[in-house]
Structures are given as structure tokens and as C-alpha cells.
Protein backbone atom coordinates (compact mmCIF):
# COMPACT_ATOMS: atom_id res chain seq x y z
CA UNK A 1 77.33 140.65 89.10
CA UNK A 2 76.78 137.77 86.19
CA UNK A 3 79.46 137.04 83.82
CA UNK A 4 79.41 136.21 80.28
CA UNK A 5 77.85 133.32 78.61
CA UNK A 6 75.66 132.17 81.89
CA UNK A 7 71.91 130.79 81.17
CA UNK A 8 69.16 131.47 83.56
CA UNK A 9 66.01 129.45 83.36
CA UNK A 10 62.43 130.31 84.80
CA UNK A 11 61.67 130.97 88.58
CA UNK A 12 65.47 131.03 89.24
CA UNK A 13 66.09 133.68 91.54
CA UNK A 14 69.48 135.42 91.90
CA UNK A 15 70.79 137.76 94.75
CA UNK A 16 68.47 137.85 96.90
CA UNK A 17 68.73 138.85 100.87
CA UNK A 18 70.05 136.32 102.67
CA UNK A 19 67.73 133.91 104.70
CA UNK A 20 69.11 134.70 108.03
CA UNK A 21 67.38 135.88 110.90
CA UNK A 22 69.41 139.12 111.47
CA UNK A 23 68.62 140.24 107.92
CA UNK A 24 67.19 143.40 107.96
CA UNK A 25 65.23 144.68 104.72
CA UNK A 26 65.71 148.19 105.84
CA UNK A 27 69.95 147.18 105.78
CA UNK A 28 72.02 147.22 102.80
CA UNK A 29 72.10 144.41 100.40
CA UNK A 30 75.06 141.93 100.26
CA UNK A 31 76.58 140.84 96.84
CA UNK A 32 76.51 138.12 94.84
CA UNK A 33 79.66 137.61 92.17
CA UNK A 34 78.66 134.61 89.11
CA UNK A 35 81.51 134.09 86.97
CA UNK A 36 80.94 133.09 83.47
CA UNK A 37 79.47 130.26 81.79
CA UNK A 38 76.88 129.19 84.76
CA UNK A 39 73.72 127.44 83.52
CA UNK A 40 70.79 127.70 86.30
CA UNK A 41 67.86 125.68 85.83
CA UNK A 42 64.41 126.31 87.07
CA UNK A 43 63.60 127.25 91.30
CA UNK A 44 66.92 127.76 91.77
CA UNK A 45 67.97 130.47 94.55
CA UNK A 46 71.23 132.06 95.03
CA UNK A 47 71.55 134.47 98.55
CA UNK A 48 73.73 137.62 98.29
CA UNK A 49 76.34 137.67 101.01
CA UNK A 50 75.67 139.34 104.24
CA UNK A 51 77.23 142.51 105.15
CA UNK A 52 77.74 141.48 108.82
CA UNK A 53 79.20 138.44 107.97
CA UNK A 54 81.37 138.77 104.57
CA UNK A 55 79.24 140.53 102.54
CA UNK A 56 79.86 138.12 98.93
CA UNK A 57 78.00 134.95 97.93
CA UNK A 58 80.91 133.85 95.08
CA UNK A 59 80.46 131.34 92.58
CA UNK A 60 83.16 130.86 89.57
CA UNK A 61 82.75 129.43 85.96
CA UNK A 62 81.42 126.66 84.12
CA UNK A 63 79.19 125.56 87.33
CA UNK A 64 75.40 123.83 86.90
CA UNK A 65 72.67 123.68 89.11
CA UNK A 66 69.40 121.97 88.62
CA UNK A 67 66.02 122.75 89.53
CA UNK A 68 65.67 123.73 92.98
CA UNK A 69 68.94 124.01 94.09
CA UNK A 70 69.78 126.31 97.09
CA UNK A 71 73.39 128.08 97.63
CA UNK A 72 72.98 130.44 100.99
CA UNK A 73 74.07 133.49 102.20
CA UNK A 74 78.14 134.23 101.69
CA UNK A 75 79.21 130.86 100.35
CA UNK A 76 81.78 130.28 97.90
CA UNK A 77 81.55 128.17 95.07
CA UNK A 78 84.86 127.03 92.68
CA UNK A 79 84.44 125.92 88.79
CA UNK A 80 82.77 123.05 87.16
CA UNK A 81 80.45 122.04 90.12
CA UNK A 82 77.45 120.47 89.67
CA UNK A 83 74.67 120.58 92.21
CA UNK A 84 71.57 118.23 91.23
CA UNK A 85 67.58 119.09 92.06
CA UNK A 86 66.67 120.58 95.45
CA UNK A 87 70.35 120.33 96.79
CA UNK A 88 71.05 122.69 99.24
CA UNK A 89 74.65 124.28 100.41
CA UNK A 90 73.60 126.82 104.00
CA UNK A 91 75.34 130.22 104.35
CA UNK A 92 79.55 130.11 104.47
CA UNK A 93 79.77 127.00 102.91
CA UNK A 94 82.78 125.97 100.30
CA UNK A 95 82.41 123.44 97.34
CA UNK A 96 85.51 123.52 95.72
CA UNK A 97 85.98 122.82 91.93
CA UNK A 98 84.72 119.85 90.07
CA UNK A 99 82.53 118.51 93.18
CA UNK A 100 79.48 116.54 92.28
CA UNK A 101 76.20 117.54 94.91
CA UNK A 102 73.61 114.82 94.49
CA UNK A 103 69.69 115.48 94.41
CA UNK A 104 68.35 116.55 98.39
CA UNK A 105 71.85 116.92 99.22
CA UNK A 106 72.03 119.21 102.83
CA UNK A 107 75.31 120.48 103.69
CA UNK A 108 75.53 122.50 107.04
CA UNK A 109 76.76 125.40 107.26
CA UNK A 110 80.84 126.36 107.20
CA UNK A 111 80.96 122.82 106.19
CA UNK A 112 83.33 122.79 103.13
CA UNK A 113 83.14 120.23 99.64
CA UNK A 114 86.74 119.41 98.76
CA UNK A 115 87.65 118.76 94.57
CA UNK A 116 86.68 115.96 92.91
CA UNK A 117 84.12 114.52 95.63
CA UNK A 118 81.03 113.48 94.95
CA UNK A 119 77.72 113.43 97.79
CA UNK A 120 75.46 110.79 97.02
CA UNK A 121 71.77 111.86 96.46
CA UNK A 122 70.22 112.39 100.34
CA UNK A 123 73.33 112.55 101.96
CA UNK A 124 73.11 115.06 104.94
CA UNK A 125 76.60 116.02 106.07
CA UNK A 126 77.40 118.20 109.29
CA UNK A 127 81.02 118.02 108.46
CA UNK A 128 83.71 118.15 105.67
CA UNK A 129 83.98 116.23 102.34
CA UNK A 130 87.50 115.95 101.93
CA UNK A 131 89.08 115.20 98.01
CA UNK A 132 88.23 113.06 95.92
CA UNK A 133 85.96 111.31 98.44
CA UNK A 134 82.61 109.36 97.98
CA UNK A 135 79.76 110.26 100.43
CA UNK A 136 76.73 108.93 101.25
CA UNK A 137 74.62 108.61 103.95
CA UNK A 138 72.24 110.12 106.58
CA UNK A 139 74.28 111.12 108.38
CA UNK A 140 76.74 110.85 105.80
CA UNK A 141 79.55 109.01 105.72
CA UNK A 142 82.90 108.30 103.10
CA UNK A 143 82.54 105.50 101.43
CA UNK A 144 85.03 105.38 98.88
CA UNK A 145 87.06 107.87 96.12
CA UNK A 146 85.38 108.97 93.72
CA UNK A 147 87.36 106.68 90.84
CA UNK A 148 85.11 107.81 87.51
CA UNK A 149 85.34 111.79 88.72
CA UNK A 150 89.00 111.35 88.95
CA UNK A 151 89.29 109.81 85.85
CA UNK A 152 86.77 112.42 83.94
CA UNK A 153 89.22 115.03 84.94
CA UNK A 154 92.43 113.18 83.47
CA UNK A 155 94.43 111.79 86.72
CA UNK A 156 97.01 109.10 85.87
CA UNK A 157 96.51 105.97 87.25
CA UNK A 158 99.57 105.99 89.80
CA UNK A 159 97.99 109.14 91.62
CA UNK A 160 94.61 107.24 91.89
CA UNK A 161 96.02 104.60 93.13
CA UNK A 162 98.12 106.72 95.65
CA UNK A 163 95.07 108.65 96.90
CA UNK A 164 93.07 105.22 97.37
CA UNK A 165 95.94 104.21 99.68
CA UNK A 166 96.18 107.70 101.39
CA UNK A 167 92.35 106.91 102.12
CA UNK A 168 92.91 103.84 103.47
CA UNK A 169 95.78 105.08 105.92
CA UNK A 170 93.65 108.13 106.82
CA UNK A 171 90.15 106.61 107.48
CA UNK A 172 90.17 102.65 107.84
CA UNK A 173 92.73 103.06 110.87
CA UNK A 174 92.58 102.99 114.12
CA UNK A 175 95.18 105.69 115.76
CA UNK A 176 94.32 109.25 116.34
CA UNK A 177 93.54 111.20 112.83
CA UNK A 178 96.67 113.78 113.45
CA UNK A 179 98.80 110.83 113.81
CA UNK A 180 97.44 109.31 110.45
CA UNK A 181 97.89 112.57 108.65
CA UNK A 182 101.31 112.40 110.21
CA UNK A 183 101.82 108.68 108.83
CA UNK A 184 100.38 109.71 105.34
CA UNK A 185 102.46 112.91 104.78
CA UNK A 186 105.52 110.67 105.74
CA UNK A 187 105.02 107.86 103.33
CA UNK A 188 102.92 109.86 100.41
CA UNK A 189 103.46 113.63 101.42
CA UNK A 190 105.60 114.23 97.90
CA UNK A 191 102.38 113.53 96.13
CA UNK A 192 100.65 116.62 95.36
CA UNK A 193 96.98 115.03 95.75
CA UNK A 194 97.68 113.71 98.86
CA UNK A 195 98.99 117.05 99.88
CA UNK A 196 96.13 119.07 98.76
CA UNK A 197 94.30 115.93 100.72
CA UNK A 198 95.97 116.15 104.01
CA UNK A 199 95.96 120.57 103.47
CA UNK A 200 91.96 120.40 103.07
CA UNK A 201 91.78 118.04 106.72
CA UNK A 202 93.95 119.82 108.47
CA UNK A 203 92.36 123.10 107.67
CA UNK A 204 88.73 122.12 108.99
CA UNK A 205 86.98 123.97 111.90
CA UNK A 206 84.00 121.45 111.69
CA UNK A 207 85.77 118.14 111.54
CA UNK A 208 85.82 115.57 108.63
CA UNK A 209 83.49 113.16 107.88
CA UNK A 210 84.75 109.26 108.68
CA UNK A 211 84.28 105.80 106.80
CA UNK A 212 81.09 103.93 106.89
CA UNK A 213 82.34 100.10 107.54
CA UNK A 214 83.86 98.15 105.13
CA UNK A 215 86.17 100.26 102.93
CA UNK A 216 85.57 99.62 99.23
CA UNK A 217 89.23 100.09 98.59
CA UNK A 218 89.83 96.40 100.20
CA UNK A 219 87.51 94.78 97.16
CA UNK A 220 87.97 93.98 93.91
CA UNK A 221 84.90 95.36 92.57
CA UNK A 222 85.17 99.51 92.57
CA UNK A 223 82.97 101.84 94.38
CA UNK A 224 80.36 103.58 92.33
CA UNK A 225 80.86 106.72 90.50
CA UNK A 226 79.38 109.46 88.96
């Protein structure tokens, strides 16, 4: 099913059986639900879901992939995400709204994109993006919030500046990660973006991804943005 107002370009292919050893041609064919307003540029592929194993591939509105970008077998994809040449999300994965997929991007699959982050071109990640993070790396690694995303979608300045100290708490500490979550929901729990923060990490099945050295959030200069 494609909704209204969506664009597709040459050589994009849409629904498709799912690349998946088990998939059987002779089986019936998963679905694949598009909201409206998508725009899909050339070579990019879209797998139905598999019957075995969910049975929708799910993308919602207002979402734009470049040329040669992959989204597998029963993934799930929010609004207003943006996934750059030859990025590619594997089956079950979730990129949740307004999350920014750099060129070459791999993300395993069931790992999940949380809103607002933003995957530097190449980054390989084998576990979660939470929020508003920046991520880059082989393998990747936060680096940062993503400061110009959050400001592109209209957060005040206090809530910035409370998620760049819930980062800090959660991922330039030393004590166990339940215990920081603990800490963090203590101190900035009545935030909303913290809680949506600390709900995506304590959700995961894979794990989250952790800081690459120096935190950002300790210098003047901000971390890059999209």
C-alpha cells in the first residue's frame, strides 16, 4: 500500500520478498504499508514484511531516502526520516521520527534509531541509537546530541540543555548504566525528553551504544550537526 502524494524515482523497487533465507517464492507475500508524502530516489529497495516473522514492512509520512538506500524485511519506519545514499536498515529494525541515516550507514538488525539522532556517514552500529544522540564510528559510537536537529524541530533551549546533561550523567560515568538511569530519572525524570530518553534505553533487547572518549558536552565549541 502507497499513500498519497509519495514520488518514486527510477530503479526504486518497492515490496519486494524479503531477503531472508527462509523466504520461499512459492509462500505468500508479506506487506509493505508507505504512508503519504515519501519521496524515493533512484536504487532504492523496500522488503515486504515476512509472514513468519510479522508480516508488515511500515514506513509513515513525509520520509526521504536517497539513491540506494535499503530498508529490510518487517522494519518500521516513523515520519520525517531521512536516510542518505546506500544506507542500509536489516529486517526488524526501528528508526523513529525525525532521525537522520548518513550515506553507507549499516544498522543491524532489531537494532532501533531513537528521534532526533543523527548516524554519521559509515557508521556501523550493532546496537541502539538512543534520542537525540550523535553517532559515528566503526563500530559506532555516541559522540554528542544532535544540537542543530534539535533545534530544526523547535526545542527550547532549557530542554537542550537538560538532555546534554542527561547525556552526560548517562554515558560519561562510571557506575553501572541502570544505576545512571536511576540517577537521571531522579534528578531530570519530570522532563519529558529525558523520559522518552531513559523509556527508549530501558526498552532495548540489543543494548545501547556508549561514548567514544572525550564527551563534546565538556567543550565550548559544539558537536557537529546536521
Amino acid at each position: 500500500m502507497l499513500g498519497p502524494d509519495c514520488h518514486v524515482w527510477p530503479q526504486a523497487v518497492l515490496g519486494t520478498m524479503a531477503q531472508h533465507r527462509d523466504s520461499d517464492p512459492e509462500q505468500e507475500l508479506g506487506k509493505l504499508r508507505i504512508g503519504s508524502g515519501n519521496r524515493f530516489r533512484e536504487g532504492v529497495t523496500i522488503n515486504a514484511g515476512t509472514p513468519a516473522h510479522g508480516g508488515v514492512t511500515t514506513l509513515g509520512n513525509d520520509n526521504l531516502l536517497l539513491a540506494g538506500a535499503h530498508i529490510g524485511h518487517d522494519a518500521t519506519v516513523g515520519n520525517n526520516v531521512t536516510m542518505t545514499n546506500v544506507s542500509m536498515a536489516a529486517g526488524h529494525t526501528i528508526i523513529q521520527d525525525r532521525a537522520v541515516i548518513g550515506a553507507m550507514v549499516g544498522m543491524h538488525q532489531f537494532a532501533r534509531v531513537g528521534r532526533l539522532a543523527m548516524l554519521a556517514a559509515g557508521a556501523m552500529m550493532p546496537k541502539d541509537a538512543p534520542p537525540y544522540a550523535m553517532v559515528h564510528g566503526d563500530r559506532a559510537r555516541i559522540r554528542g546530541v544532535n544540537l542543530i536537529g534539535m533545534r530544526r524541530a523547535g526545542l527550547s533551549q532549557d530542554d537542550i540543555s537538560t538532555v546534554k546533561r542527561a547525556y552526560r550523567m548517562l554515558f560519561w560515568r562510571n557506575e553501572v548504566l541502570s544505576d545512571r538511569c536511576d540517577r537521571v530519572e531522579d534528578e531530570l525524570g519530570d522532563n519529558h525528553l529525558v523520559a522518552e530518553i531513559l523509556t527508549f534505553m530501558r526498552g532495548t533487547s540489543r543494548g545501547v551504544l556508549m561514548a567514544r572518549g572525550r564527551s563534546d558536552f565538556d567543550e565550548e565549541r559544539e558537536p557537529a550537526g546536521l
